[in-house]
C-alpha atoms as a PDB file:
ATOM      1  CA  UNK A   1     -27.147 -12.493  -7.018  1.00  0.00           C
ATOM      2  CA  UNK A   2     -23.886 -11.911  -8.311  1.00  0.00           C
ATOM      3  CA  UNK A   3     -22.700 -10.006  -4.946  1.00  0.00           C
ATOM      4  CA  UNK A   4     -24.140 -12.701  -2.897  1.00  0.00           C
ATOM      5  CA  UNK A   5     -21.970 -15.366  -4.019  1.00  0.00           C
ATOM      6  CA  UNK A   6     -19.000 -13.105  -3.433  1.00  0.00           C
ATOM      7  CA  UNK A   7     -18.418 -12.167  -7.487  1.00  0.00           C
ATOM      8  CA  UNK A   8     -16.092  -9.375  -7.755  1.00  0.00           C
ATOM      9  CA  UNK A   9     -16.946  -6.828  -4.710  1.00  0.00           C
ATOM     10  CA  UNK A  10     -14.199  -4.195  -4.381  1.00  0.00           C
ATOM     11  CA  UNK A  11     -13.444  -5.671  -1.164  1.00  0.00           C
ATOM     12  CA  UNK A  12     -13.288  -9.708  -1.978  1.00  0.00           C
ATOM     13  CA  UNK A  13     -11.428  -8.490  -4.891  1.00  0.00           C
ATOM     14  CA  UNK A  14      -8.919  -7.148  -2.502  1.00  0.00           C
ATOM     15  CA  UNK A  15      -9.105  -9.822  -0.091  1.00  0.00           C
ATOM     16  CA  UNK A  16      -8.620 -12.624  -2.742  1.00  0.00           C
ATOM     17  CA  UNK A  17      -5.492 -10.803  -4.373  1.00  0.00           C
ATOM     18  CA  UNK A  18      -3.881 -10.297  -0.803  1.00  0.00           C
ATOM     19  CA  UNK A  19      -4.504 -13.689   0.116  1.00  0.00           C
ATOM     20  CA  UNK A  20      -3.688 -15.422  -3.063  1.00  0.00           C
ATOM     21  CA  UNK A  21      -5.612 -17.538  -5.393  1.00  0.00           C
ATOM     22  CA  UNK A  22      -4.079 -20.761  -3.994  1.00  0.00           C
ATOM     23  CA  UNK A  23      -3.822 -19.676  -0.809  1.00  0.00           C
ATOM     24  CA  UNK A  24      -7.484 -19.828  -0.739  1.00  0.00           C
ATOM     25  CA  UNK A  25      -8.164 -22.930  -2.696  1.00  0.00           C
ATOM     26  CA  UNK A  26      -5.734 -24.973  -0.078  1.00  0.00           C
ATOM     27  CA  UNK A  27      -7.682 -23.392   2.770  1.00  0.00           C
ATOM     28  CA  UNK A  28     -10.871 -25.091   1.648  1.00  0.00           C
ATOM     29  CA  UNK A  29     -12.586 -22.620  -0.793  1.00  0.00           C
ATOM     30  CA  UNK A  30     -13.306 -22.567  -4.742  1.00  0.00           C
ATOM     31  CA  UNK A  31     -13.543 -20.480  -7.222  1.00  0.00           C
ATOM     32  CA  UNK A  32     -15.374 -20.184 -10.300  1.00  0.00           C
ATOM     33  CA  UNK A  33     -14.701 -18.048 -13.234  1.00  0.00           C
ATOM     34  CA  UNK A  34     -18.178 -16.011 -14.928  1.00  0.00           C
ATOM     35  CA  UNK A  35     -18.477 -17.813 -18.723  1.00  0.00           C
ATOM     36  CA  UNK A  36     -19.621 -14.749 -19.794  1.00  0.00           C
ATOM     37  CA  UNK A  37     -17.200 -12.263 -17.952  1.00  0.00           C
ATOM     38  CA  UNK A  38     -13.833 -13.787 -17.197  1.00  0.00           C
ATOM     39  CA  UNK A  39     -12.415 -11.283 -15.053  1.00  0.00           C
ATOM     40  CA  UNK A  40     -15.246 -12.251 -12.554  1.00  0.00           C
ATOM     41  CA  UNK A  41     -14.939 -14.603 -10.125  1.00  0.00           C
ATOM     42  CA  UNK A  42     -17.190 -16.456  -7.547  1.00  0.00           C
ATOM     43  CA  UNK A  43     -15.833 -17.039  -4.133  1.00  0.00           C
ATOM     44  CA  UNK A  44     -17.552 -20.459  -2.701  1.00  0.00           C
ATOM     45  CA  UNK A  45     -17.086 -18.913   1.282  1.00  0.00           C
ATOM     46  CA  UNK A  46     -16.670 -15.406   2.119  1.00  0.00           C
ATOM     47  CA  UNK A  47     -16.532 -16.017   5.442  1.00  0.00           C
ATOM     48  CA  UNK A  48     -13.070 -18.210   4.456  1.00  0.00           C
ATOM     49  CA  UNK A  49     -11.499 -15.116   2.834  1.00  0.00           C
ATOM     50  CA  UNK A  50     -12.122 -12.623   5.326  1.00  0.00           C
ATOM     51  CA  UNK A  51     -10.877 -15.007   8.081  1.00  0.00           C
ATOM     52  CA  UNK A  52      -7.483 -15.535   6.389  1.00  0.00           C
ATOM     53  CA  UNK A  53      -7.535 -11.816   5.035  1.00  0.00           C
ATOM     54  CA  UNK A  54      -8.011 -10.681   8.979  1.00  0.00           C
ATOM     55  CA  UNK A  55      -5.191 -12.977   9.396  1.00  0.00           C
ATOM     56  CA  UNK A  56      -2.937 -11.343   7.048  1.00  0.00           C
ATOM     57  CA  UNK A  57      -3.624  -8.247   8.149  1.00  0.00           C
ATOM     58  CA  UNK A  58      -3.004  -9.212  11.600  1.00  0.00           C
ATOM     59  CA  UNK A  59       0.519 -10.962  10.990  1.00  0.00           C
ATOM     60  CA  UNK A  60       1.588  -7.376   9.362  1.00  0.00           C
ATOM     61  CA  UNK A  61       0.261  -5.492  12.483  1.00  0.00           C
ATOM     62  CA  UNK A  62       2.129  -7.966  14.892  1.00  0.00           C
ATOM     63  CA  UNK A  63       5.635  -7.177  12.300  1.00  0.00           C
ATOM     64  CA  UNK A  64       5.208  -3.596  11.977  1.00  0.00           C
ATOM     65  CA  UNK A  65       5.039  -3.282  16.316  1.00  0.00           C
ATOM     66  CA  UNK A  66       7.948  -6.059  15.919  1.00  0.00           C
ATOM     67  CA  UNK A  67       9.668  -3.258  13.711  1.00  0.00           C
ATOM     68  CA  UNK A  68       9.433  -0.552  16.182  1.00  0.00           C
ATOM     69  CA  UNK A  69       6.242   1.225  15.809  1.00  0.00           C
ATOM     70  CA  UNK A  70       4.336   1.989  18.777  1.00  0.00           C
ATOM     71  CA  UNK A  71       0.852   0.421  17.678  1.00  0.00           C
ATOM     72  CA  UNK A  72      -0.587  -1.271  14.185  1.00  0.00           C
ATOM     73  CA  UNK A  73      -4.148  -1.317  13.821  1.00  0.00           C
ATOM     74  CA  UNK A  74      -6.207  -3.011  10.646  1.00  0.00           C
ATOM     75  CA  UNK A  75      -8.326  -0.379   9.058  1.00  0.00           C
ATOM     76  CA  UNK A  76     -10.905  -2.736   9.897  1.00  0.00           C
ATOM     77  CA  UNK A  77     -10.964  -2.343  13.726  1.00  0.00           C
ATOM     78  CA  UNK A  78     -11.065   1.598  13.468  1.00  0.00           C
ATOM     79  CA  UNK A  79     -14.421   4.360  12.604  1.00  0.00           C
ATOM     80  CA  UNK A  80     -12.457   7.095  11.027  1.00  0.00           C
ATOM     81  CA  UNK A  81      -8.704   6.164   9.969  1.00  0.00           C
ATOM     82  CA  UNK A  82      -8.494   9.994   8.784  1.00  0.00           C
ATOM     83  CA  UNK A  83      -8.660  11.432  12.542  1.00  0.00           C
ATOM     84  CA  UNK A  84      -4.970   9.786  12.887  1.00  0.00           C
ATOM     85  CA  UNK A  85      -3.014  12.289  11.589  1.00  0.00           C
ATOM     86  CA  UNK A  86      -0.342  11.862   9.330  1.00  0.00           C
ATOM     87  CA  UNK A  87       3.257  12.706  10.888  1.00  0.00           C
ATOM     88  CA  UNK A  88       4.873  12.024   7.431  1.00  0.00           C
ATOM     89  CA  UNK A  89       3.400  14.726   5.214  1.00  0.00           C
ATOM     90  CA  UNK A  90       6.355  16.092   2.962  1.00  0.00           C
ATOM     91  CA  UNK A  91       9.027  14.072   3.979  1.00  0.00           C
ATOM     92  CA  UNK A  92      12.722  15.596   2.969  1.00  0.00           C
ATOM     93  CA  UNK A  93      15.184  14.683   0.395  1.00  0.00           C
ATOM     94  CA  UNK A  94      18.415  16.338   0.200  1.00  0.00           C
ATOM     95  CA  UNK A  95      19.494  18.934  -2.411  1.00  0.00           C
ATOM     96  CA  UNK A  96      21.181  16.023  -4.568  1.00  0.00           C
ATOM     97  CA  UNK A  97      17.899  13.902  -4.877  1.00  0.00           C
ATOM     98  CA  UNK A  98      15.540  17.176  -5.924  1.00  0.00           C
ATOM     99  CA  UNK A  99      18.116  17.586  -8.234  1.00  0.00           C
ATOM    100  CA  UNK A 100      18.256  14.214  -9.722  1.00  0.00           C
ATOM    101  CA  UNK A 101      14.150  13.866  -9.109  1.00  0.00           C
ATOM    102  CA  UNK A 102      14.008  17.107 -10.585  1.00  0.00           C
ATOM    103  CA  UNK A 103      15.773  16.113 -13.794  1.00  0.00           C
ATOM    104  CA  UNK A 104      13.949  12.741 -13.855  1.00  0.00           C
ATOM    105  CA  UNK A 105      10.744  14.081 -13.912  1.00  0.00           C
ATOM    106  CA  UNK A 106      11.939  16.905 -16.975  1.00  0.00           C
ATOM    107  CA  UNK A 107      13.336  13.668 -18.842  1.00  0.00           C
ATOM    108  CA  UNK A 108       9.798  11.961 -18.291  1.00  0.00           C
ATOM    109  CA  UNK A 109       7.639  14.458 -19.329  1.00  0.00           C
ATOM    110  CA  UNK A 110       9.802  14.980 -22.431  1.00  0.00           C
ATOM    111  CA  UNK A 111       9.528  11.406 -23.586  1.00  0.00           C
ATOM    112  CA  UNK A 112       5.804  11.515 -22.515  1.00  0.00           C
ATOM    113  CA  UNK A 113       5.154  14.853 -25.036  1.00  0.00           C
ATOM    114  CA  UNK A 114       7.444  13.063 -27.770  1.00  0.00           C
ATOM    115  CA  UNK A 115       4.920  12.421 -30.817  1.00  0.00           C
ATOM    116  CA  UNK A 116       7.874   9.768 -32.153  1.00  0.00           C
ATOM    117  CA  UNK A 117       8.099   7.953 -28.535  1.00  0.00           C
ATOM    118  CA  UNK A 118      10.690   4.517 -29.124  1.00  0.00           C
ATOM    119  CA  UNK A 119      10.594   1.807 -26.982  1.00  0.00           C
ATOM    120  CA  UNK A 120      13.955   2.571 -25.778  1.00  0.00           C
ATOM    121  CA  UNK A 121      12.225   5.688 -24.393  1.00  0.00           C
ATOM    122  CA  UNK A 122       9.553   3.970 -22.965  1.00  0.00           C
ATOM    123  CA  UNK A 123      12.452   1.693 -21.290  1.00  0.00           C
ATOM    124  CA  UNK A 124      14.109   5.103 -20.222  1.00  0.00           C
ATOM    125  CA  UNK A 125      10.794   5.695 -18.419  1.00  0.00           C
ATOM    126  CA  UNK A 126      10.461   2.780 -16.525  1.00  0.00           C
ATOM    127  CA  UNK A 127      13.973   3.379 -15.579  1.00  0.00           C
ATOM    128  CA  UNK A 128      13.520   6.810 -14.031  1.00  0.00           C
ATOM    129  CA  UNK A 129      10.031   6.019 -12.655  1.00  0.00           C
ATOM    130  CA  UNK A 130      12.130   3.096 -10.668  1.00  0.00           C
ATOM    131  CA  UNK A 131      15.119   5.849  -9.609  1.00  0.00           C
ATOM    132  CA  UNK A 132      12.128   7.719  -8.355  1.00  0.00           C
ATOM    133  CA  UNK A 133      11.264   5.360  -5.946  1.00  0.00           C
ATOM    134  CA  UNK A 134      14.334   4.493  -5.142  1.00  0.00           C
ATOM    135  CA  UNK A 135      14.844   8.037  -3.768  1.00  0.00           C
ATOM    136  CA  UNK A 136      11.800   8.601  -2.491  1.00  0.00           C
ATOM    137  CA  UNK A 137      12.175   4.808  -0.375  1.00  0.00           C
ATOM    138  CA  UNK A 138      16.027   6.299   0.907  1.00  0.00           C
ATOM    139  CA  UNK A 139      14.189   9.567   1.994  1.00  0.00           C
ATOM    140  CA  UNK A 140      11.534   7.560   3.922  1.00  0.00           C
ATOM    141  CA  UNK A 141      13.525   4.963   5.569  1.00  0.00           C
ATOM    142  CA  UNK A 142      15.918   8.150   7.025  1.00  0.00           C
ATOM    143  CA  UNK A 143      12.669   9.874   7.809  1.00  0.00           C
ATOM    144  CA  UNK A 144      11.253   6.923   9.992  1.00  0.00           C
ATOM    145  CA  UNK A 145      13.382   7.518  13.234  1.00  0.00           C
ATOM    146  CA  UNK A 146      13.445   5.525  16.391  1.00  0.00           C
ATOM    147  CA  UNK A 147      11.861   8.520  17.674  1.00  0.00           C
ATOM    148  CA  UNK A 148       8.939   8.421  15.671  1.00  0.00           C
ATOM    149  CA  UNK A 149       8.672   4.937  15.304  1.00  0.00           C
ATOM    150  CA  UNK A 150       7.974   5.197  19.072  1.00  0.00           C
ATOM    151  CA  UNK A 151       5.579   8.156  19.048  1.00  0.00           C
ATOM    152  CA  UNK A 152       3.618   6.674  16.267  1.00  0.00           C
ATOM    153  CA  UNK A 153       2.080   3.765  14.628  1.00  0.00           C
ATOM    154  CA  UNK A 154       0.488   2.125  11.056  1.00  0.00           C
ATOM    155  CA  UNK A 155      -2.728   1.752   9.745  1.00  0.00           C
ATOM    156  CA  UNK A 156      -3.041  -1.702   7.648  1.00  0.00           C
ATOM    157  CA  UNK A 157      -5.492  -2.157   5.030  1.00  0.00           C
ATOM    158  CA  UNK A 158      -6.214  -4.039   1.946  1.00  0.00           C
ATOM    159  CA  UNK A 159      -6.254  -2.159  -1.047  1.00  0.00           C
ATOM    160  CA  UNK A 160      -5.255  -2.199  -4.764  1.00  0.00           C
ATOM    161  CA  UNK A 161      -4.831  -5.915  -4.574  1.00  0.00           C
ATOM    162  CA  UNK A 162      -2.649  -6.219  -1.440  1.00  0.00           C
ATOM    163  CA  UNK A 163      -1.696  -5.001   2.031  1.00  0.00           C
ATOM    164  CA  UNK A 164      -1.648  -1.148   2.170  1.00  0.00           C
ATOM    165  CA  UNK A 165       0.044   0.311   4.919  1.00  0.00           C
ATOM    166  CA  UNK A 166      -0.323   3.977   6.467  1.00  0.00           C
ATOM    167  CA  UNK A 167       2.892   4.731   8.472  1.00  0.00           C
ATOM    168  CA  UNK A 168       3.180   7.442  11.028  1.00  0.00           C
ATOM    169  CA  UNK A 169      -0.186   7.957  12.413  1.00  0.00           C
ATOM    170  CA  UNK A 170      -0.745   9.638  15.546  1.00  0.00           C
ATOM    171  CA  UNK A 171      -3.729   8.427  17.032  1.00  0.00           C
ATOM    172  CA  UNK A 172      -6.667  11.141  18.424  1.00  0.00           C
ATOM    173  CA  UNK A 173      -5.410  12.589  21.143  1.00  0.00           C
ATOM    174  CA  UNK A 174      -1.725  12.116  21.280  1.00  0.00           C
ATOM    175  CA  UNK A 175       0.537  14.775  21.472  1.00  0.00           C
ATOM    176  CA  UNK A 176       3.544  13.206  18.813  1.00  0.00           C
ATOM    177  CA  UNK A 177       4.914  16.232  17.015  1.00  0.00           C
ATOM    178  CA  UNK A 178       5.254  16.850  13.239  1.00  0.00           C
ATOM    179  CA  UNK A 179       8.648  15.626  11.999  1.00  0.00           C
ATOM    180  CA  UNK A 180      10.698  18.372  12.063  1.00  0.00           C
ATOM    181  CA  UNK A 181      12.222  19.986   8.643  1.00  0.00           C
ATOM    182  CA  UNK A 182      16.032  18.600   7.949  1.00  0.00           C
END
């Protein structure tokens, strides 16, 4: 009963944290919280939510070709979004970020094996886990080339309560080369 009313499927989940709460409301829905089980909800018209979820996912398709990529398609609209192979697989960082990634991860996994962990450590943490991505966003944006950009395109999808995007597929069939080593 539960499922029919829209309460808490992985995918209205998804859809409803993409979209936003209010988002939804204003559009013309409701929502009703379980007495029993607050962290489920009841969606009043499913139909609602996918519509503005396809929407979502749509506007990010239409941005990412805006951004140079050769095609964006929603996960949706595809049968089998793992026979578009990824053209990103081990993307390079220079000698300077292993180093510093390298020494980030040693200082993590020391404070993580520390039986008298502070909360300055825990800061430290947070800290380095941002640096990480920090370096690992510099070595993508260098690694996403005009070039391939051009040759390749994005899978969108809803996931982990918002818009997930696969960059640098190359679709069945096409001949776009892995990026090369730099």
């Amino acid at each position: 009963v539960r499922h029919a009313l829209g309460a808490n499927s992985h995918d209205t989940r998804n859809a409803l944290a993409a979209v936003g709460e209010k988002a939804y409301v204003k559009a013309g829905g409701s929502l009703k919280r379980d007495l029993f089980d607050t962290d489920t909800i009841i969606i009043s018209d499913t139909a609602l939510l996918s519509r503005m979820a396809s929407e979502l996912l749509e506007a990010e398709c239409k941005r990412l070709i805006a951004d140079g990529w050769s095609w964006a398609l929603s996960a949706d609209t595809i049968q089998n979004r793992y026979a578009y192979r990824d053209m990103l697989i081990d993307i390079p960082v220079t000698e300077a970020e292993q180093a510093e990634m390298d020494a980030a991860e040693k200082r993590i996994a020391e404070i993580e094996d520390a039986d008298d962990a502070t909360e300055d450590m825990a800061k430290e943490t947070i800290e380095l886990d941002k640096r990480l991505d920090e370096i690992r966003a510099a070595a993508f944006e260098r690694a996403c080339t005009p070039e391939l950009k051009a040759a390749t395109g994005c899978i969108v999808s809803l996931r982990h309560g918002g818009i997930d995007i696969d960059y640098g597929r190359a679709a069945p069939g096409s001949t776009a080369a892995q990026q090369p080593d730099r």
